[in-house]
PDB file of N, CA and C in Angstrom:
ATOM      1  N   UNK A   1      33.003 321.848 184.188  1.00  0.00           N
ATOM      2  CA  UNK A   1      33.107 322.365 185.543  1.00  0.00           C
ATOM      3  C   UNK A   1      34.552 322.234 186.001  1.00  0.00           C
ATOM      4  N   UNK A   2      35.450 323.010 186.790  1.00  0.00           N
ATOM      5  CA  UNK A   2      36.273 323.572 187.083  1.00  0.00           C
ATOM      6  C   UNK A   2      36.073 322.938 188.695  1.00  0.00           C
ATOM      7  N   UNK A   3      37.283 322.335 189.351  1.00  0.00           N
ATOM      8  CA  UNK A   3      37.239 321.626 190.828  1.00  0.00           C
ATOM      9  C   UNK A   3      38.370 322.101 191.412  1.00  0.00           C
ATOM     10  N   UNK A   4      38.741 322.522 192.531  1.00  0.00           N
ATOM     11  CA  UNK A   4      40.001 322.813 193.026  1.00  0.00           C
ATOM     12  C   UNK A   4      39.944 321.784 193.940  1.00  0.00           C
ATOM     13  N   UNK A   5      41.552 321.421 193.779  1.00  0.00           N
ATOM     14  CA  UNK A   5      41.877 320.055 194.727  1.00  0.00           C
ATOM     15  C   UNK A   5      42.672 320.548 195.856  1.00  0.00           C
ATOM     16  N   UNK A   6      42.244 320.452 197.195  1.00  0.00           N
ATOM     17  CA  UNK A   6      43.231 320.960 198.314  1.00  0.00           C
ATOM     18  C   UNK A   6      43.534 320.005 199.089  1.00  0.00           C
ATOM     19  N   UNK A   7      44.832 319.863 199.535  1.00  0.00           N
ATOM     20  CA  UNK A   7      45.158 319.016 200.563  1.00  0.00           C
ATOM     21  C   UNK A   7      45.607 319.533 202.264  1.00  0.00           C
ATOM     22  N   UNK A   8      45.374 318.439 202.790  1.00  0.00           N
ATOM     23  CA  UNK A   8      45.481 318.990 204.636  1.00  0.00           C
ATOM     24  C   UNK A   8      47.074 318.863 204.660  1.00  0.00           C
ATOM     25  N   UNK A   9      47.352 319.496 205.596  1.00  0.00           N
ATOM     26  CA  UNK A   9      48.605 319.641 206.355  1.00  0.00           C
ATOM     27  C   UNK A   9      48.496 318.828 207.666  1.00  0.00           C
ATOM     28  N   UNK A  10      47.385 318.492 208.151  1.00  0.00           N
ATOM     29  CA  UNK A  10      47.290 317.874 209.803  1.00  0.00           C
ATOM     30  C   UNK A  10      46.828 316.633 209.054  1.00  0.00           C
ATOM     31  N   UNK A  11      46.620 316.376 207.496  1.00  0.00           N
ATOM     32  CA  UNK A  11      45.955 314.426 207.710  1.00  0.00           C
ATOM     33  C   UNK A  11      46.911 314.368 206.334  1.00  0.00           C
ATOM     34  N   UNK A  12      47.644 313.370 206.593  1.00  0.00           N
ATOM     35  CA  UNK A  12      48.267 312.322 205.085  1.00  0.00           C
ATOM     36  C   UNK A  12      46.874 312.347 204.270  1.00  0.00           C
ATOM     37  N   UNK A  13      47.594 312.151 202.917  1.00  0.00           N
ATOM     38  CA  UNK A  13      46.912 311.739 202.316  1.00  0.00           C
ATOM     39  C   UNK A  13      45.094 311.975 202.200  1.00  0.00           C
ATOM     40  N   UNK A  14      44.876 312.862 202.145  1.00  0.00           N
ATOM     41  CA  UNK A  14      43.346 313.480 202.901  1.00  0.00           C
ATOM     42  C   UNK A  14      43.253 314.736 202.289  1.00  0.00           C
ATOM     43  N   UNK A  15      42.321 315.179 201.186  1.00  0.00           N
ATOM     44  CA  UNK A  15      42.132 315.757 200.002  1.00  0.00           C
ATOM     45  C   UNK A  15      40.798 316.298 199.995  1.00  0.00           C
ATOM     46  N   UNK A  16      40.542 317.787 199.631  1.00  0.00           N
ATOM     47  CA  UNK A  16      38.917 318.357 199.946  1.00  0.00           C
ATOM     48  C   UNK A  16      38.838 318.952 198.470  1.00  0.00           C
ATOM     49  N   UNK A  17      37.795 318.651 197.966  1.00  0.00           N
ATOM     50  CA  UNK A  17      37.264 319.383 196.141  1.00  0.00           C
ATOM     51  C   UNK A  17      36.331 319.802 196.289  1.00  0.00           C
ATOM     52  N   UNK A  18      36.878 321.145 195.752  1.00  0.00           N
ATOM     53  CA  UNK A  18      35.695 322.387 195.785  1.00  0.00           C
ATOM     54  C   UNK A  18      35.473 322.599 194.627  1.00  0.00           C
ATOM     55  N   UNK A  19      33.967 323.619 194.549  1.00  0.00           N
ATOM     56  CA  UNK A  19      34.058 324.039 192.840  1.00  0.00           C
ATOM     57  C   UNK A  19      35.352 324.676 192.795  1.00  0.00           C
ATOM     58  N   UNK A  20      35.843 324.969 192.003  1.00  0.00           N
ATOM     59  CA  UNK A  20      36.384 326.927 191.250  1.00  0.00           C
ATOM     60  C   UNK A  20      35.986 327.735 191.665  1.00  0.00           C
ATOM     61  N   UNK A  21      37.226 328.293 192.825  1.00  0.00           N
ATOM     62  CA  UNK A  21      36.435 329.368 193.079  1.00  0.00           C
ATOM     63  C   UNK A  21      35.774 329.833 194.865  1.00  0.00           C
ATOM     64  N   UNK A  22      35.120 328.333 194.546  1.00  0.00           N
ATOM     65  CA  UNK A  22      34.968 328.720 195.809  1.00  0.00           C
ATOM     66  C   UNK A  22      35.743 328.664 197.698  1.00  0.00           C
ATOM     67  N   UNK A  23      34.811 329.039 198.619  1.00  0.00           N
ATOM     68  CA  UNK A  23      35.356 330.092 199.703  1.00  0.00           C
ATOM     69  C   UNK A  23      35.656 328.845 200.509  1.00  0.00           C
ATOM     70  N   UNK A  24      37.076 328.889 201.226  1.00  0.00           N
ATOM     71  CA  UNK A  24      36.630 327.355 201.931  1.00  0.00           C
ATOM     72  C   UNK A  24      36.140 327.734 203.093  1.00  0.00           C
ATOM     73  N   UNK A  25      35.949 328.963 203.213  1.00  0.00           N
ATOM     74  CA  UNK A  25      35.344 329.066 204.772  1.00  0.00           C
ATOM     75  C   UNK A  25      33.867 329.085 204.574  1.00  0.00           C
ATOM     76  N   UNK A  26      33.049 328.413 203.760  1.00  0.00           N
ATOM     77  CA  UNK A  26      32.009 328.134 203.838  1.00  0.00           C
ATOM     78  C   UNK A  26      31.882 326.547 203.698  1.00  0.00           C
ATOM     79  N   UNK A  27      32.127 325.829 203.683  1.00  0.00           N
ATOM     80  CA  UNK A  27      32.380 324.699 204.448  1.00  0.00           C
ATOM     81  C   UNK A  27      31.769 324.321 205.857  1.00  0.00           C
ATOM     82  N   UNK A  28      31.436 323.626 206.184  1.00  0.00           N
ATOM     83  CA  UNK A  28      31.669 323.323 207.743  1.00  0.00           C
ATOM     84  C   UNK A  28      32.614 323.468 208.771  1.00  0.00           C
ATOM     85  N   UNK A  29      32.204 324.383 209.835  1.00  0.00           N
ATOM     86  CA  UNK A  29      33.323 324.322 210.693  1.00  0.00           C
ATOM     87  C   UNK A  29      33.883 323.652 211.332  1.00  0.00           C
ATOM     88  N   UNK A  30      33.435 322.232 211.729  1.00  0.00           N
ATOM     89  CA  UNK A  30      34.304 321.256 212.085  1.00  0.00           C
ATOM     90  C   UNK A  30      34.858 320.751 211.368  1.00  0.00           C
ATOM     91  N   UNK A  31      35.402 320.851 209.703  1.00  0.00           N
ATOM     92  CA  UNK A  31      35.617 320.404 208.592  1.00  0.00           C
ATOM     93  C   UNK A  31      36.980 320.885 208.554  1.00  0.00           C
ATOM     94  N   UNK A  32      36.464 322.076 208.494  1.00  0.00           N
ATOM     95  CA  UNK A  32      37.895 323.572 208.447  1.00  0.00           C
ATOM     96  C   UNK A  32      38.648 323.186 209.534  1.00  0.00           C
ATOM     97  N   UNK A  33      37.739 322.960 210.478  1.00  0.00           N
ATOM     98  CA  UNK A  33      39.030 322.816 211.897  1.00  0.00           C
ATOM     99  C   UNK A  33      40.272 321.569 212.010  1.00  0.00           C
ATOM    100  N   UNK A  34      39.412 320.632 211.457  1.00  0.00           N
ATOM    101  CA  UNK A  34      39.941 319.210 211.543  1.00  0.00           C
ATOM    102  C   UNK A  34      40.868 318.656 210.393  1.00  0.00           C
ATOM    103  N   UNK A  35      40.925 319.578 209.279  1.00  0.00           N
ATOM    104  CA  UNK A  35      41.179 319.585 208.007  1.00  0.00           C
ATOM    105  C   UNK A  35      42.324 320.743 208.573  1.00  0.00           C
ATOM    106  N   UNK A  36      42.194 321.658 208.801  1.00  0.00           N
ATOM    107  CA  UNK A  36      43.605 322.503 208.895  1.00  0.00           C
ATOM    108  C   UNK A  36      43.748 323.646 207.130  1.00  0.00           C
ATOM    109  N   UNK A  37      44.391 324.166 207.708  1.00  0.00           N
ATOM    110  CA  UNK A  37      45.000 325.182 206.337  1.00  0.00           C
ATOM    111  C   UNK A  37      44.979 324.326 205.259  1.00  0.00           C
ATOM    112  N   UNK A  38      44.222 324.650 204.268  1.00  0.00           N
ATOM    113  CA  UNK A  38      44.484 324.029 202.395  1.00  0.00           C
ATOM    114  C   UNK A  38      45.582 324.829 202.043  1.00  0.00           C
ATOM    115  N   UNK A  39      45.713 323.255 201.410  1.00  0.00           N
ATOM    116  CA  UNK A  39      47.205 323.863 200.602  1.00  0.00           C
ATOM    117  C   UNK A  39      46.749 323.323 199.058  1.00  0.00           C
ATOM    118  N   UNK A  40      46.709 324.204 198.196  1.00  0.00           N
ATOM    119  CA  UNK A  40      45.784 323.813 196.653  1.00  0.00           C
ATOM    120  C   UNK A  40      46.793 323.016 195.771  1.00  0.00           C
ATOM    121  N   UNK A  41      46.719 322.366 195.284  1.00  0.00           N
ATOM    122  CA  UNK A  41      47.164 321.257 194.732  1.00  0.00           C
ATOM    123  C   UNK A  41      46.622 321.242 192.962  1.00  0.00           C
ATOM    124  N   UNK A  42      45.811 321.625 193.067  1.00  0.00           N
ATOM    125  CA  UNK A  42      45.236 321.634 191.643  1.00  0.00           C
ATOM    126  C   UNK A  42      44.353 322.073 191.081  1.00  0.00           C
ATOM    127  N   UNK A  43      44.155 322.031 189.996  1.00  0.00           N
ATOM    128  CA  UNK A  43      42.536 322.716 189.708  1.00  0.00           C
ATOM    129  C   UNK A  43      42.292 321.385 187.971  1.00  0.00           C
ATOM    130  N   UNK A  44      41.246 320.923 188.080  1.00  0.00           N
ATOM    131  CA  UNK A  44      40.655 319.764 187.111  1.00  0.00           C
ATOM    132  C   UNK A  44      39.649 320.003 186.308  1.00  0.00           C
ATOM    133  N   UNK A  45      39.784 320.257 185.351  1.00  0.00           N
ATOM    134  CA  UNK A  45      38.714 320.465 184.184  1.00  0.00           C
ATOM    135  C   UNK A  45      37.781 318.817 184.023  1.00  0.00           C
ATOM    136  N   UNK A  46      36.619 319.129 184.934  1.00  0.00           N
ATOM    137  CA  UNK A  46      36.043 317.651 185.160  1.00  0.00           C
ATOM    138  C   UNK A  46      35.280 317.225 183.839  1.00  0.00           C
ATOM    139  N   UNK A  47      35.318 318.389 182.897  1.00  0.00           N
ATOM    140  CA  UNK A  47      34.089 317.873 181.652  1.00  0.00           C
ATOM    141  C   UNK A  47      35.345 317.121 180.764  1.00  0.00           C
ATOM    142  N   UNK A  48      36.899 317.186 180.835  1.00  0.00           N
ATOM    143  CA  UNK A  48      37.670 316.113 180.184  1.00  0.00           C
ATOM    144  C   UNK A  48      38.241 315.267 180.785  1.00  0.00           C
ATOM    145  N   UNK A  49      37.353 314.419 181.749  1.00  0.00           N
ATOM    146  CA  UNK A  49      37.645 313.326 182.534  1.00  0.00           C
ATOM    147  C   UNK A  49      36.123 312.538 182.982  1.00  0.00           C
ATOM    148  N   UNK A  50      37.004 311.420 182.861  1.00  0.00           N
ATOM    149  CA  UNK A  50      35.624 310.465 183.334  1.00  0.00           C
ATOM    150  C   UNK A  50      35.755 309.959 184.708  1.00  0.00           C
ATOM    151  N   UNK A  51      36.926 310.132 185.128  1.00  0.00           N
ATOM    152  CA  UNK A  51      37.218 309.101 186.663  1.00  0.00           C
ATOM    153  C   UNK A  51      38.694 309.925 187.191  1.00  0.00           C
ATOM    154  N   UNK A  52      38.679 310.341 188.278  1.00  0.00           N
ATOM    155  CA  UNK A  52      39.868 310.985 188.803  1.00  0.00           C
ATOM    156  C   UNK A  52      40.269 309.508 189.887  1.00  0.00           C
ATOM    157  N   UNK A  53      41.321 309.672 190.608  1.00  0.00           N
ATOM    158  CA  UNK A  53      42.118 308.277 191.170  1.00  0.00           C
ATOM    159  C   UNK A  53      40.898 307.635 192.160  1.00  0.00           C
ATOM    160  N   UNK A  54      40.080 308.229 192.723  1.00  0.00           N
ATOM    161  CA  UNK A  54      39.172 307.487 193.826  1.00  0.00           C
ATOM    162  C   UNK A  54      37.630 307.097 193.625  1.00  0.00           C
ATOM    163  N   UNK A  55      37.343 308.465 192.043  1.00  0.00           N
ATOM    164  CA  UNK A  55      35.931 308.499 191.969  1.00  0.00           C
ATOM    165  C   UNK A  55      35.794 309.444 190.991  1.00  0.00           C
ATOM    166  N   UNK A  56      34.082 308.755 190.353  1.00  0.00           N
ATOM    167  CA  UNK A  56      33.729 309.038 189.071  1.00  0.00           C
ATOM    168  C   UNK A  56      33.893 311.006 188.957  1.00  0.00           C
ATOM    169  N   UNK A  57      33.664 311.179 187.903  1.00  0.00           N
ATOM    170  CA  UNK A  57      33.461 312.659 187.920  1.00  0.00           C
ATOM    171  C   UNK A  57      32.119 312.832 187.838  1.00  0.00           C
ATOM    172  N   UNK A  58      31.278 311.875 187.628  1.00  0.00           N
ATOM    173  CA  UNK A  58      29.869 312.228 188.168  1.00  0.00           C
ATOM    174  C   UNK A  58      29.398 312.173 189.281  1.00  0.00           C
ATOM    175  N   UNK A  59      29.755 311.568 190.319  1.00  0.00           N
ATOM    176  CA  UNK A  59      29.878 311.449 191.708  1.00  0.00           C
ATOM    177  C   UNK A  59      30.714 312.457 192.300  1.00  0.00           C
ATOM    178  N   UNK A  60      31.549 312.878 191.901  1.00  0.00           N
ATOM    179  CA  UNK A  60      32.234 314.345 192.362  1.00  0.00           C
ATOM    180  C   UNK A  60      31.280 315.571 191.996  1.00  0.00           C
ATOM    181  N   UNK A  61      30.712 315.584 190.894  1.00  0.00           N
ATOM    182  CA  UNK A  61      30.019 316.770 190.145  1.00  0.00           C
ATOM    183  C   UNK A  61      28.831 316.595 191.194  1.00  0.00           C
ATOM    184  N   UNK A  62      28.464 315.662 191.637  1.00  0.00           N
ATOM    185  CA  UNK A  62      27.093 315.416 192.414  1.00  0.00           C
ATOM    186  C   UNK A  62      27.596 316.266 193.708  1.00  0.00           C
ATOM    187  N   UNK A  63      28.589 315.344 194.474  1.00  0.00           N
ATOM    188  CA  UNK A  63      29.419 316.079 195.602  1.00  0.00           C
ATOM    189  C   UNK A  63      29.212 317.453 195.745  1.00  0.00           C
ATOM    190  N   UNK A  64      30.256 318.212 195.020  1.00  0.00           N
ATOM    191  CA  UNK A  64      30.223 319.679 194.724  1.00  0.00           C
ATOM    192  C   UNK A  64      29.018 320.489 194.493  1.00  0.00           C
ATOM    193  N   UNK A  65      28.153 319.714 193.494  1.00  0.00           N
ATOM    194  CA  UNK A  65      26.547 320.578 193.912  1.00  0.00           C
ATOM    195  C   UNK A  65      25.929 320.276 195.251  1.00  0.00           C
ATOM    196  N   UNK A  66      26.257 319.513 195.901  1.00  0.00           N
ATOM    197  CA  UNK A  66      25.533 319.215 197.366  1.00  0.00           C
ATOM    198  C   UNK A  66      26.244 317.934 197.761  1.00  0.00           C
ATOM    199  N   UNK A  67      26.931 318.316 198.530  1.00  0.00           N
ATOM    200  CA  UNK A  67      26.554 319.524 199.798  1.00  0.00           C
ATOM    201  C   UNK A  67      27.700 320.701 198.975  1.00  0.00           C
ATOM    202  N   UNK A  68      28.329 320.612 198.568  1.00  0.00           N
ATOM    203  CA  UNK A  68      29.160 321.831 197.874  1.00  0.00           C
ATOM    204  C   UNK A  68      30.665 321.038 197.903  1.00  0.00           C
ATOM    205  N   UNK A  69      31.143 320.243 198.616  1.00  0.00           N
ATOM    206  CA  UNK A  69      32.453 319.950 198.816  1.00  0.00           C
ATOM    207  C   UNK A  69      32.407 318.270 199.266  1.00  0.00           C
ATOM    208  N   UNK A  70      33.760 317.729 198.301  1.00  0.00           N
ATOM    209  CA  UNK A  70      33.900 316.266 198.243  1.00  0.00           C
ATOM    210  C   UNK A  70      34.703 315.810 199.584  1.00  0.00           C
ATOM    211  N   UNK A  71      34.930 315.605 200.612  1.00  0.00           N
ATOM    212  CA  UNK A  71      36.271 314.828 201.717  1.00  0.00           C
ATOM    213  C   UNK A  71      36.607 313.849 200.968  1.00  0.00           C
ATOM    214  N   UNK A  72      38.562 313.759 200.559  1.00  0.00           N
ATOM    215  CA  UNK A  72      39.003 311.863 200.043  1.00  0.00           C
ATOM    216  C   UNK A  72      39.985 311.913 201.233  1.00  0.00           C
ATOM    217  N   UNK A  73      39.214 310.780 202.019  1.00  0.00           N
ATOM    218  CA  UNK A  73      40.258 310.223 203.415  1.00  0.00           C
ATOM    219  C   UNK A  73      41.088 309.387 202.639  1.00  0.00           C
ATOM    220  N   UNK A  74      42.462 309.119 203.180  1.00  0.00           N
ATOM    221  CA  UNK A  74      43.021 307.811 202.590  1.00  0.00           C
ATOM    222  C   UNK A  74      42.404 306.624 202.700  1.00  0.00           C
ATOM    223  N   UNK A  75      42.878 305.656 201.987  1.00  0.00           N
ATOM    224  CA  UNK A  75      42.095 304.206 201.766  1.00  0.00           C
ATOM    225  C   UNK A  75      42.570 303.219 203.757  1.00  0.00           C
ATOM    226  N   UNK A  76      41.861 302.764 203.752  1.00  0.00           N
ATOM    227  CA  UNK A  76      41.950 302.259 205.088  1.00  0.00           C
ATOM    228  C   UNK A  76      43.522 301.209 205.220  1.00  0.00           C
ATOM    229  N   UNK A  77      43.326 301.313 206.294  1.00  0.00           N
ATOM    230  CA  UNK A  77      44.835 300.516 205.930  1.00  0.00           C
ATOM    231  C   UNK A  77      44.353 298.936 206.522  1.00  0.00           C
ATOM    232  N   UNK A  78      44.708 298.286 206.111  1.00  0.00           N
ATOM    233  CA  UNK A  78      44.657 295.969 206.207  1.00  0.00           C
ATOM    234  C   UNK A  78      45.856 296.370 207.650  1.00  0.00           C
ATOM    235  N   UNK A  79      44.900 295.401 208.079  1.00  0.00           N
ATOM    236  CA  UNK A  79      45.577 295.013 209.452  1.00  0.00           C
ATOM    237  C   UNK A  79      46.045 293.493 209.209  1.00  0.00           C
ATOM    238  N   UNK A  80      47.320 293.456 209.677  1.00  0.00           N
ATOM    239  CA  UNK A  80      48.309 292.369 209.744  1.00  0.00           C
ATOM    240  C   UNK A  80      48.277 291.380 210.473  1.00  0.00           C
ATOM    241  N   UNK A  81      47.915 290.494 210.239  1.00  0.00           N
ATOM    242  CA  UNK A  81      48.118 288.914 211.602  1.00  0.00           C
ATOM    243  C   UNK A  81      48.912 288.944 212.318  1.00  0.00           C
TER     244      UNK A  81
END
């Protein structure tokens, strides 16, 4: 399976995976809105990978069949004493 990796312009670090292919305006519209213009970043041949930087490729492959599309927010940030 074939994933396109897009990133936001309005969030750091904040990454949406779609199949190949597909439309991002089928998505959710508060998704699209809040997320802003994709800017594509990549495309991942998930059957020669076992783990991309945040998560399994079976948990992505799950993602992408339902609901159709993965959200990677950045990792939270540690608050300082």
């Amino acid at each position: 399976m074939l994933c396109d990796v897009f990133s936001s312009r309005r969030k750091a670090d904040t990454y949406l995976y779609l199949p190949h292919g597909a439309d991002f305006e089928e998505i959710p519209q508060a998704l699209r809105e809040s997320f802003g213009t994709p800017v594509k970043v990549l495309t991942v041949n998930l059957a020669k990978r076992e783990q991309l930087a945040r998560i399994s490729t079976a948990e992505l492959t799950r993602h992408l069949n339902d609901p159709g599309f993965y959200l990677q927010l950045p990792p939270a940030q540690e608050k300082l004493k």
